[in-house]
Protein backbone atom coordinates (compact mmCIF):
# COMPACT_ATOMS: atom_id res chain seq x y z
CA UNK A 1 -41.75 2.94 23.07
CA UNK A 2 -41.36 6.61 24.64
CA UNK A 3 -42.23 5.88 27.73
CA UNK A 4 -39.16 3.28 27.64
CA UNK A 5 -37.20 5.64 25.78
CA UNK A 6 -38.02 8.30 28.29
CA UNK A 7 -36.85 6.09 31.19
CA UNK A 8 -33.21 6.10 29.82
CA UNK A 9 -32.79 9.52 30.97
CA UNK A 10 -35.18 9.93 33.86
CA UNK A 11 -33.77 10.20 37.14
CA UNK A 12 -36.88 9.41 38.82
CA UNK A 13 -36.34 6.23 40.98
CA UNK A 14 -39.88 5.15 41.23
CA UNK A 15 -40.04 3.68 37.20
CA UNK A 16 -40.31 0.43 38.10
CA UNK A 17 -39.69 -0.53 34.73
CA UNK A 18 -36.10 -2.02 34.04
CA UNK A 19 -34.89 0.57 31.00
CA UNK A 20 -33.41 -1.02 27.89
CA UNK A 21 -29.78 0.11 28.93
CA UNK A 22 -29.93 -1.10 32.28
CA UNK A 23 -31.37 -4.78 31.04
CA UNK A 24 -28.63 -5.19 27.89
CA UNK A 25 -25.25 -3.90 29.17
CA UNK A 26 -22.55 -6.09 30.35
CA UNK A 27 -20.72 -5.48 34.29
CA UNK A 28 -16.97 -6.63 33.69
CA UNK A 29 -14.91 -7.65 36.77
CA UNK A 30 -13.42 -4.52 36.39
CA UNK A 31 -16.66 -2.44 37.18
CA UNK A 32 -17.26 -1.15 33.38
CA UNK A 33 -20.59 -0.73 32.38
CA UNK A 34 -20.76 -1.68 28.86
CA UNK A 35 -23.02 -1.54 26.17
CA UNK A 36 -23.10 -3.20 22.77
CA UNK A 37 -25.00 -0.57 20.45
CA UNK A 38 -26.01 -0.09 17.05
CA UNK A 39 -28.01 3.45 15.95
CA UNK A 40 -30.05 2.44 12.39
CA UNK A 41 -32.68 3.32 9.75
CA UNK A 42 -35.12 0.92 8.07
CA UNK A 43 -32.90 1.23 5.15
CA UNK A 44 -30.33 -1.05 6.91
CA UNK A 45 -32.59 -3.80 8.55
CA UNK A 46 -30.83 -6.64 6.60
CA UNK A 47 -27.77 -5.69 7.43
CA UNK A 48 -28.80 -5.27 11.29
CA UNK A 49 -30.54 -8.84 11.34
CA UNK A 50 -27.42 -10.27 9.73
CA UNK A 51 -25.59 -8.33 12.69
CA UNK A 52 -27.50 -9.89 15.46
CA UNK A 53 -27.53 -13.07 13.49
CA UNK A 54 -23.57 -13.05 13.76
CA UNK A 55 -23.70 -12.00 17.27
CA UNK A 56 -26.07 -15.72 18.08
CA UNK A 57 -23.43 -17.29 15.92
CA UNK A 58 -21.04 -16.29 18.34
CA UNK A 59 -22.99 -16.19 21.51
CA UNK A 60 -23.10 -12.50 22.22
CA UNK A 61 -26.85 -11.59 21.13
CA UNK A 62 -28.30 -11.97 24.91
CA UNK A 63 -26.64 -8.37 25.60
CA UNK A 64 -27.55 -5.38 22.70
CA UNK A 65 -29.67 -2.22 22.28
CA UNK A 66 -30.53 -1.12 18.92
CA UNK A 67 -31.04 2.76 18.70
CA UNK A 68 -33.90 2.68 15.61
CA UNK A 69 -34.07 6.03 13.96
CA UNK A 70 -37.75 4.63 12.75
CA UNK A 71 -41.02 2.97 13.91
CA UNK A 72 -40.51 0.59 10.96
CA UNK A 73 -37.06 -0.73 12.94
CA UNK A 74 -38.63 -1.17 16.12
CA UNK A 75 -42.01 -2.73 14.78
CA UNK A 76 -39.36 -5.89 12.59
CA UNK A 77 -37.14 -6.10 15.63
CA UNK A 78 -40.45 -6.62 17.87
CA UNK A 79 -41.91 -8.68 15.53
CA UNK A 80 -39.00 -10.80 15.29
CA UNK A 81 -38.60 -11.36 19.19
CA UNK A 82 -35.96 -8.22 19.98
CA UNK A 83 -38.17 -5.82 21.11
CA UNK A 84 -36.44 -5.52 24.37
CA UNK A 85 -33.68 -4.65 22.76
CA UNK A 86 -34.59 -2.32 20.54
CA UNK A 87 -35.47 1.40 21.45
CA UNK A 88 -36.95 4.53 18.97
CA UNK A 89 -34.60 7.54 19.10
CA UNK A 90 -37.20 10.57 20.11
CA UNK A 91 -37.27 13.52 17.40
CA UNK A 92 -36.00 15.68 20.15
CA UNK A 93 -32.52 14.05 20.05
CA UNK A 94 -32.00 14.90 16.34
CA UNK A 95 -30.14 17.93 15.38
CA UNK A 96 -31.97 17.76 11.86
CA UNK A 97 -34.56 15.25 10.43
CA UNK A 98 -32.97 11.74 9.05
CA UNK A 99 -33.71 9.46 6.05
CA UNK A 100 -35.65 5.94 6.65
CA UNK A 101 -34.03 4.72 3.98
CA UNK A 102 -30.89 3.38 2.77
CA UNK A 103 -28.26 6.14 2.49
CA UNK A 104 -25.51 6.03 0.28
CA UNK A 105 -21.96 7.10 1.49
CA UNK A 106 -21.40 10.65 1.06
CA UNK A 107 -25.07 11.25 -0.05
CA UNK A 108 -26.87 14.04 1.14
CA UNK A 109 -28.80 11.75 3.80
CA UNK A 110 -25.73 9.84 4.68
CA UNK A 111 -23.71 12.70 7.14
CA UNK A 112 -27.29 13.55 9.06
CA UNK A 113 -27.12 9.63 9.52
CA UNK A 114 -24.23 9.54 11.43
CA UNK A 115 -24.43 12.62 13.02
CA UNK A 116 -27.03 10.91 14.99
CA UNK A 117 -24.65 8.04 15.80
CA UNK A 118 -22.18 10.49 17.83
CA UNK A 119 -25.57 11.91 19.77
CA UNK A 120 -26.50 8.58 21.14
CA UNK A 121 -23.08 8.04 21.80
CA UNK A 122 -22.74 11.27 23.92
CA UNK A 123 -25.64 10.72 25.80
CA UNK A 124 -25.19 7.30 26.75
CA UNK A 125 -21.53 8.57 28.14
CA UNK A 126 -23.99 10.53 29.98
CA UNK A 127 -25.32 8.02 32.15
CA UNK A 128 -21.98 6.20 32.94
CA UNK A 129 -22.26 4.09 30.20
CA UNK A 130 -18.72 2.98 28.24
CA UNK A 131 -20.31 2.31 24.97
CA UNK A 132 -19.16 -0.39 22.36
CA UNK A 133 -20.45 1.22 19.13
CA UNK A 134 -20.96 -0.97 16.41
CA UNK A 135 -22.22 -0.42 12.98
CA UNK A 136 -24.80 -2.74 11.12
CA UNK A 137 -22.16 -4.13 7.93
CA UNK A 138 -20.46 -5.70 10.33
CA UNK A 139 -20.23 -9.43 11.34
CA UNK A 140 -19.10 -10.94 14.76
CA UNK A 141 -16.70 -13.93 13.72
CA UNK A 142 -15.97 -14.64 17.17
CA UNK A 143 -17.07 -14.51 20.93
CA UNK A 144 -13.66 -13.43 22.13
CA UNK A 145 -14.27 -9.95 20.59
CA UNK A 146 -15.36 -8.20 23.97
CA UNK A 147 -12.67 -9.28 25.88
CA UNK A 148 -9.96 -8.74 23.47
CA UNK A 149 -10.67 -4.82 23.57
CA UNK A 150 -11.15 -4.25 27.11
CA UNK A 151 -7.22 -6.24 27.83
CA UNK A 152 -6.28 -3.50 25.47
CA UNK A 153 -7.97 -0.68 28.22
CA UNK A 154 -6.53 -2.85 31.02
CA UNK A 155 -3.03 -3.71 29.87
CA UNK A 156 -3.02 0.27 29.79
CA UNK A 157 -4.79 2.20 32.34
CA UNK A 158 -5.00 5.47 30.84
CA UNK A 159 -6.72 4.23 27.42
CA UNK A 160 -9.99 5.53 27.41
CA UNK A 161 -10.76 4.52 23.40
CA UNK A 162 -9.99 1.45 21.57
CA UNK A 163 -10.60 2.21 18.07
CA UNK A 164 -10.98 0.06 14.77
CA UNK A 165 -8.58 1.69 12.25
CA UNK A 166 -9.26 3.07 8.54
CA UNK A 167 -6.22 3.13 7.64
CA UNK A 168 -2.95 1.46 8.74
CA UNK A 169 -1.55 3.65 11.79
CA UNK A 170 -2.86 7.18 9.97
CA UNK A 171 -7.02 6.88 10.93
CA UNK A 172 -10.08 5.60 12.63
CA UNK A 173 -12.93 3.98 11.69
CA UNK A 174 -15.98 5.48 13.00
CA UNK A 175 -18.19 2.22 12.53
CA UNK A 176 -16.75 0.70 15.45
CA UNK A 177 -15.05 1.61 19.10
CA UNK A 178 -15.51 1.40 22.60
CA UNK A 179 -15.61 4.52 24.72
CA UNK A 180 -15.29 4.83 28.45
CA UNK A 181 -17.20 7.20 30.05
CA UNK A 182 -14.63 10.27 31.74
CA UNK A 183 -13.87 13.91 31.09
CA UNK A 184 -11.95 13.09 28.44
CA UNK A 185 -14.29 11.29 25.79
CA UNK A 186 -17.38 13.77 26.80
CA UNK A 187 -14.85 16.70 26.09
CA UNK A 188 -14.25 14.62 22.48
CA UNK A 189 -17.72 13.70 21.65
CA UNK A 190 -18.73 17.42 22.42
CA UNK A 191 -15.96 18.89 19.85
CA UNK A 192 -17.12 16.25 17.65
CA UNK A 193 -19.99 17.05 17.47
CA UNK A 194 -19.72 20.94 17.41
CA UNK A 195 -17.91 20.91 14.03
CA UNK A 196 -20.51 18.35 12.89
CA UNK A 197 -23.07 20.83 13.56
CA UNK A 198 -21.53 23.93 11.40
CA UNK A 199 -20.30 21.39 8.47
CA UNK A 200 -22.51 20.43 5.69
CA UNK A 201 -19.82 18.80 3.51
CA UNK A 202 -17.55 16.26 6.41
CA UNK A 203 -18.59 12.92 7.65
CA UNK A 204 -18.81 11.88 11.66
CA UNK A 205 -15.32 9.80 10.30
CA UNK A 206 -13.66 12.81 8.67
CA UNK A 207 -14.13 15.09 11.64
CA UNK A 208 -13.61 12.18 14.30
CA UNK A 209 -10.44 12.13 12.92
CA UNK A 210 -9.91 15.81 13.11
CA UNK A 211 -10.59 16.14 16.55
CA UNK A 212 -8.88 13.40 17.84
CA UNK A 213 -5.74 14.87 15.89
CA UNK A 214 -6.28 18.34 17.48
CA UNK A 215 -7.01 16.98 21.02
CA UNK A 216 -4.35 14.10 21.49
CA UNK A 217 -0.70 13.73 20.97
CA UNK A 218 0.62 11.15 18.32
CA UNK A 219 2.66 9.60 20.95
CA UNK A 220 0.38 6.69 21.62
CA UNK A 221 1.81 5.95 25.07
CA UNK A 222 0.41 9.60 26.50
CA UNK A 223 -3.13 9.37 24.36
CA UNK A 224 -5.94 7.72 25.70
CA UNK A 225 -6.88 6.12 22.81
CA UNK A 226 -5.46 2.69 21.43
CA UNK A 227 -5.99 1.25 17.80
CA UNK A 228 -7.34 -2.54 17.20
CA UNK A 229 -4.95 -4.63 14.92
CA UNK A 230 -6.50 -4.66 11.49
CA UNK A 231 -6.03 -8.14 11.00
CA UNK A 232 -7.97 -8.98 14.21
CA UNK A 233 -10.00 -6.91 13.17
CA UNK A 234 -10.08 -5.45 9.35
CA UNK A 235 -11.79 -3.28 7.14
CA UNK A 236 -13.39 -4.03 3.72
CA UNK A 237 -10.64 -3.10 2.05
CA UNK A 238 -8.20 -5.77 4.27
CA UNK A 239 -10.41 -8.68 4.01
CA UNK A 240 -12.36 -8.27 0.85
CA UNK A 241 -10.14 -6.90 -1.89
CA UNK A 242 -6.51 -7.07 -0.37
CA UNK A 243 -7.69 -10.54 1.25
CA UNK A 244 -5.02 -10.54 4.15
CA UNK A 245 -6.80 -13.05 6.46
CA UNK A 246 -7.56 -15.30 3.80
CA UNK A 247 -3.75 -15.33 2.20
CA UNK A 248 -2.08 -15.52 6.19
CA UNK A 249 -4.69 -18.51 6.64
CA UNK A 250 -6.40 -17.31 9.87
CA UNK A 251 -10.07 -16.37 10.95
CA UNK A 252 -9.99 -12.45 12.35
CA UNK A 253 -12.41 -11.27 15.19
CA UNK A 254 -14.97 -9.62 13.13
CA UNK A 255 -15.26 -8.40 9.64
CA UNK A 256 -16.28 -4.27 8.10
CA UNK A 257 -18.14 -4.84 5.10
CA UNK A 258 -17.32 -0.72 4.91
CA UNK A 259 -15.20 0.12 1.49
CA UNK A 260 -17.78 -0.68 0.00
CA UNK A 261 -20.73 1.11 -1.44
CA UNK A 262 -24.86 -0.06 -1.63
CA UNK A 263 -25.72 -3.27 -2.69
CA UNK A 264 -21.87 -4.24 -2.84
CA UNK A 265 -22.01 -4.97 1.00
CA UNK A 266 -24.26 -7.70 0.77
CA UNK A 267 -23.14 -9.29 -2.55
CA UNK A 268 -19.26 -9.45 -0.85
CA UNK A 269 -20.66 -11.04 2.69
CA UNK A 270 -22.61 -13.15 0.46
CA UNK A 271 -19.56 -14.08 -1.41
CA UNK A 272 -17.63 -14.47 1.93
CA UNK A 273 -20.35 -17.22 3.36
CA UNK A 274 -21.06 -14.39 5.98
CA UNK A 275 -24.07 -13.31 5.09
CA UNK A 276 -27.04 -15.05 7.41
CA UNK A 277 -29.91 -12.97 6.99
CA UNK A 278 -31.77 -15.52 4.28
């Protein structure tokens, strides 16, 4: 796997070898690269073969690259028929050495964790990729999702971000965006990451949200960024303890098992009939 993962940033044209980013990410009509990602431990295999199970469900598994921080990711994946789309993160890309396991929120293995996410993220902007980041507690309900974000970039041309929210009109989730790749986001990804580097108390989420304060204005007509509707496309909080979906009598776009901590995820998806992975 590092000679693959080395071919994603060589810029040697004689590797005759198609690289994992090349093979999985989508070309739009409007000449955008994209690429569905995911960047996981072995900690949180269940919940990332319940998130490729809800991607067959809704016919969007033929395009994704999982970014294992682990052998033990890449030798299930493999063994279970994705090991072309699944690719080990070398050590050299860390900032500081991650967990294998399952981290708790706000743990002392979780912030490293998603440090890492924003890396991958800033490297594949890199190579001209626009990235849909997705995390692993969250399931696909639809095969619509895709092209409902990218009319939000269209319908306004300067929108460079499409963000799921946190919180209603105040902050972003972190577990799941897409991210073109100009001036602007590298610039973002690069603060972001900065302040992650000198904090050992905030969360990727926390200072995401700081930054993206700092950098744009409020007005969301002159930001680049645009939020997704949280009923289209809610938290844990929304679906599973406020129920909104359920009480308006509608199916939303996906569903963030986030809100809630450990073992809960999997015991509310269960709950929810959205949990695949038997």
């Amino acid at each position: 796997m590092t000679a693959i993962t080395n071919n994603i940033i060589s810029e040697e044209r004689s590797v005759k070898r198609v690289d994992p980013i090349t093979k999985n990410k989508f070309t739009e009509k409007i000449q955008v690269n994209i690429l569905l990602t995911a960047v996981v431990n072995s900690g949180m295999l269940d919940h990332t073969l319940n998130w490729i199970e809800s991607l067959k469900r809704t016919n969007q598994d033929d395009k994704f690259l999982v970014f294992a921080i682990d052998q033990g990711v890449v030798d299930e994946l493999s063994r279970r028929g994705y090991g072309q789309q699944v690719v080990l993160i070398p050590d050299d890309w860390f900032h500081v050495p991650l967990a294998s396991e399952f981290a708790l929120w706000k743990s002392n293995d979780y912030r490293p964790i998603t440090h890492a996410k924003t890396l991958i993220v800033e490297r594949l902007l890199y190579l001209d990729v626009t990235v849909w980041f997705s995390d692993v507690d969250i399931v696909f309900l639809s095969p619509h999702i895709r092209e409902t974000i990218l009319l939000q970039m269209v319908e306004r041309p300067n929108t460079d971000i499409v963000f799921s929210q946190e919180v209603d009109q105040k902050s972003i989730n972190s577990g799941f965006y897409m991210m073109r790749p100009t001036p602007v986001t590298k610039q973002f990804l690069h603060r972001i990451i900065q302040e992650q580097d000198t904090t050992e108390n905030f969360t990727q989420q926390r200072i995401m949200n700081r930054v993206l304060k700092s950098m744009f204005s409020r007005d969301y007509s002159e930001s680049p960024y645009r939020l997704l509707d949280m009923l289209l496309f809610p938290n844990g909080r929304y679906y599973f303890k406020m129920e909104m979906p359920l009480k308006l009598g509608f199916q939303p776009l996906m569903v963030h098992a986030n809100y809630l901590v450990g073992g809960q995820k999997k015991e509310a998806l269960m709950k929810a009939g959205l949990w695949y992975n038997n």
